[in-house]
N, C-alpha and C. Protein backbone atom coordinates (compact mmCIF):
# COMPACT_ATOMS: atom_id res chain seq x y z
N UNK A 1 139.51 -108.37 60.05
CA UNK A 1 140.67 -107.65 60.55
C UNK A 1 140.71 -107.76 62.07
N UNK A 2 141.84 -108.08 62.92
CA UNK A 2 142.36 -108.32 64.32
C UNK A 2 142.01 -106.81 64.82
N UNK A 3 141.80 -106.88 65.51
CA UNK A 3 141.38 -105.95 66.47
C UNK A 3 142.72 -105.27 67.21
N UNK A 4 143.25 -104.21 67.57
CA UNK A 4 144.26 -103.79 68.02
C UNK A 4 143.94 -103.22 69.69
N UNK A 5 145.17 -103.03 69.99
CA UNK A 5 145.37 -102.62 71.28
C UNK A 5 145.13 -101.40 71.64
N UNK A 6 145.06 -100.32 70.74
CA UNK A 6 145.13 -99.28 70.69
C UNK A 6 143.22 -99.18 70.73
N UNK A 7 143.09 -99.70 69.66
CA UNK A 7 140.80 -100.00 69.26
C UNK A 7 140.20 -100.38 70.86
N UNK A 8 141.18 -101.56 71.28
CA UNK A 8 140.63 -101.80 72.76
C UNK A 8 140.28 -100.78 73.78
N UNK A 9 141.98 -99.67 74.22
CA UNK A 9 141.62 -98.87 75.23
C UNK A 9 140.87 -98.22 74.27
N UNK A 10 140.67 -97.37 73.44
CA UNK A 10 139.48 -96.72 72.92
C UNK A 10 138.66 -97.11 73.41
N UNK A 11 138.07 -98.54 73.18
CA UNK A 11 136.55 -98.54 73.23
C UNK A 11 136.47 -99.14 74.21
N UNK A 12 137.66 -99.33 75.33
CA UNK A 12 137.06 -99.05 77.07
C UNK A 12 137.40 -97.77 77.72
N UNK A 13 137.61 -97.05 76.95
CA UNK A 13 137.13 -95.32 77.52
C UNK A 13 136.02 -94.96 77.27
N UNK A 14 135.11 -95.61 76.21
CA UNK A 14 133.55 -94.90 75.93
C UNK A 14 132.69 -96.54 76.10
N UNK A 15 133.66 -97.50 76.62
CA UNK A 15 132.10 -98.20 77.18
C UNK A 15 132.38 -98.89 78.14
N UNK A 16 131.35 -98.03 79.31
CA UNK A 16 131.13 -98.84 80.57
C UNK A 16 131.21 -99.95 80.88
N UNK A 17 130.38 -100.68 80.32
CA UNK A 17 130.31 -102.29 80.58
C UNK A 17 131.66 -102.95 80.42
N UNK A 18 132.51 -102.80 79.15
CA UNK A 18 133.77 -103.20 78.84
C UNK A 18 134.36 -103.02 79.83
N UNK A 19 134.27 -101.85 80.39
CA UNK A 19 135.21 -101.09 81.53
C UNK A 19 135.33 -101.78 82.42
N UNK A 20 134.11 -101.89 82.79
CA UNK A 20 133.66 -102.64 84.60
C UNK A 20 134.21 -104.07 83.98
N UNK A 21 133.74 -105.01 83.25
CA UNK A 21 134.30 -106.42 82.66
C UNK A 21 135.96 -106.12 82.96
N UNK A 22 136.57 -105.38 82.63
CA UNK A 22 137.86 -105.18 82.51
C UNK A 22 138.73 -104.96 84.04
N UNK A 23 138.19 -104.01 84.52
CA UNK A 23 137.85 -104.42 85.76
C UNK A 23 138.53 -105.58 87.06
N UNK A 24 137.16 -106.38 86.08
CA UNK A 24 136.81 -107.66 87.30
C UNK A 24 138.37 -108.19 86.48
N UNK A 25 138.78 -108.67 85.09
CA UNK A 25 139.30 -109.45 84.75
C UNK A 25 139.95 -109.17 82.99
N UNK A 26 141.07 -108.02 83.32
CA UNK A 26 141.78 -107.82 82.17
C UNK A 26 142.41 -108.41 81.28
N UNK A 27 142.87 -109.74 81.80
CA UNK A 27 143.39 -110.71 80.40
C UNK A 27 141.82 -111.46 79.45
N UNK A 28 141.07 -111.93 80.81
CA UNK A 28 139.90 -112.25 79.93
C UNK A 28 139.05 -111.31 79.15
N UNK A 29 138.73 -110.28 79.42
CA UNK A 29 138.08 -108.73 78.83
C UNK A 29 138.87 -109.29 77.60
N UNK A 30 140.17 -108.97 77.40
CA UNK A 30 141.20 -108.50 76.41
C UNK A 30 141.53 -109.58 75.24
N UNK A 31 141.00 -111.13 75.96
CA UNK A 31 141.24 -112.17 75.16
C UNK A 31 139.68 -112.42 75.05
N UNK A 32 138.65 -111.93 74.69
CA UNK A 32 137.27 -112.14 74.69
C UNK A 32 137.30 -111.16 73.25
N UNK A 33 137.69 -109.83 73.68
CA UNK A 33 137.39 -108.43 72.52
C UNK A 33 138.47 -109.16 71.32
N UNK A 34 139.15 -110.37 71.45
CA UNK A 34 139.74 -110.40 70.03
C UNK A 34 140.79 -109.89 69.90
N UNK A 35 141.68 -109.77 71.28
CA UNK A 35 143.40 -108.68 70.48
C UNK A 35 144.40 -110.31 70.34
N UNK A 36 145.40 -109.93 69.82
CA UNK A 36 146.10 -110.83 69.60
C UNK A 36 147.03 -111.63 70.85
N UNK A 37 147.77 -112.69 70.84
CA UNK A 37 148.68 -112.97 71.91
C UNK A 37 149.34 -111.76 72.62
N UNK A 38 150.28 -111.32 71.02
CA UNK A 38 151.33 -110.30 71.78
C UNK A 38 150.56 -109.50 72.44
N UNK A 39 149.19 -108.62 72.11
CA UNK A 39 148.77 -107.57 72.80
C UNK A 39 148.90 -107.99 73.78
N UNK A 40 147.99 -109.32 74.22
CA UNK A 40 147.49 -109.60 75.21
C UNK A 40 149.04 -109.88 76.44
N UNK A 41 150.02 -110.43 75.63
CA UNK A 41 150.89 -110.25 76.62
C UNK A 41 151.47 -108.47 77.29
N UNK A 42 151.08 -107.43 76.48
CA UNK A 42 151.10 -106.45 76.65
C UNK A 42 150.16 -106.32 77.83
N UNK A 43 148.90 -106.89 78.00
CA UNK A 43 148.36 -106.37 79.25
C UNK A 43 148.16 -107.18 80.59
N UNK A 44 148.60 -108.49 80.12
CA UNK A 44 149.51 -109.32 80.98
C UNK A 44 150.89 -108.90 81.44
N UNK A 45 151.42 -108.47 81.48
CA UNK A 45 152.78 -107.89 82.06
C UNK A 45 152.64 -106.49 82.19
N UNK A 46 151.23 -105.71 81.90
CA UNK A 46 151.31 -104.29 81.96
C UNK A 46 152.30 -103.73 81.53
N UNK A 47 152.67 -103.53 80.46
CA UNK A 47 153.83 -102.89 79.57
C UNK A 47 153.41 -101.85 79.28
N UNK A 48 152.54 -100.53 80.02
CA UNK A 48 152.11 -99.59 79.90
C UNK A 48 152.78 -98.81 78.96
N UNK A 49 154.62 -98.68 79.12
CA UNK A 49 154.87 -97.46 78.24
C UNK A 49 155.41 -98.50 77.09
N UNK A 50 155.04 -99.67 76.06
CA UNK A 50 154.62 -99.95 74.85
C UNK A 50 153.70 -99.92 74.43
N UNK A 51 152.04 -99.53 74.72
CA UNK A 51 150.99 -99.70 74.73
C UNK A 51 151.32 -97.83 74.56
N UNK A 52 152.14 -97.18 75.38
CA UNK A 52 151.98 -96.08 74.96
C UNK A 52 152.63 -95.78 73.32
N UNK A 53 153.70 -96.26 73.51
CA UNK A 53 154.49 -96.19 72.43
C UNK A 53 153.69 -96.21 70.88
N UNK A 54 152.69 -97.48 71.12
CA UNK A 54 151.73 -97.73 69.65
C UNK A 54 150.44 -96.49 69.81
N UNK A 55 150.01 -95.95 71.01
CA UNK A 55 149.22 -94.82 70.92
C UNK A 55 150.06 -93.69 70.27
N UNK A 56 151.61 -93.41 70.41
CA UNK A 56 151.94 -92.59 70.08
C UNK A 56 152.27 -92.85 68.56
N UNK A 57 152.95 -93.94 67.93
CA UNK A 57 152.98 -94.28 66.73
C UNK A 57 151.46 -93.80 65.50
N UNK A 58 150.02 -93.95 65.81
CA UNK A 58 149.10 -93.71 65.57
C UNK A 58 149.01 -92.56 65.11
N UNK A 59 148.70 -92.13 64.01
CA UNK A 59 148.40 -90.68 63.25
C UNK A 59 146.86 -90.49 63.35
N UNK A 60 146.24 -90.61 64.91
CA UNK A 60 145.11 -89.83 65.54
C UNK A 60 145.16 -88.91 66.21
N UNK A 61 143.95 -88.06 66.67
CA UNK A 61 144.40 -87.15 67.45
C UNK A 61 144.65 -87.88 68.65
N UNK A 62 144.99 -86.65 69.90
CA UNK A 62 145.33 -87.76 71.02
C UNK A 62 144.16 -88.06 71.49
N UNK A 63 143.93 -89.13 72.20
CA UNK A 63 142.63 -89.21 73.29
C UNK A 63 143.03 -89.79 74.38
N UNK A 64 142.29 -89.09 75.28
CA UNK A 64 142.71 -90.05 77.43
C UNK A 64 142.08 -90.85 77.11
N UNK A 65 142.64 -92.19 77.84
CA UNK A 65 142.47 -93.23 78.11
C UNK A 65 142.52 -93.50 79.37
N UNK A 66 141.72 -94.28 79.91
CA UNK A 66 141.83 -94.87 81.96
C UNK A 66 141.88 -96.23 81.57
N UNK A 67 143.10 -97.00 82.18
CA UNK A 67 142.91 -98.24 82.27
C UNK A 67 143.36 -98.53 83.58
């Protein structure tokens, strides 16, 4: 199963290393962890409020995210 955009900022809010990697170099971080083109064009153009849009679509609770 593809890895989502939503799994990503998750799991660079609880891990450092990802974080700092992400950091230095957000398309590579993002095309390394496995998200797809479109995501990745999502964080290539910083499309912040669609990236919000699929956090809000999500039937989780909420969680902060820092990107």
């Amino acid at each position: 199963m593809a890895k989502s955009i939503v799994d990503f900022l998750i799991e660079l809010d609880t891990n450092s290393q990802l974080m700092e990697a992400y950091k230095q170099d957000p398309v590579a971080t993002a095309t390394k962890y496995g998200l797809s083109d479109e995501d990745l064009k999502l964080i290539k153009d910083q499309n912040w409020d669609e990236v919000k849009k699929r956090f809000d679509d999500e039937s989780k609770v909420t969680r902060v995210v820092h990107y």
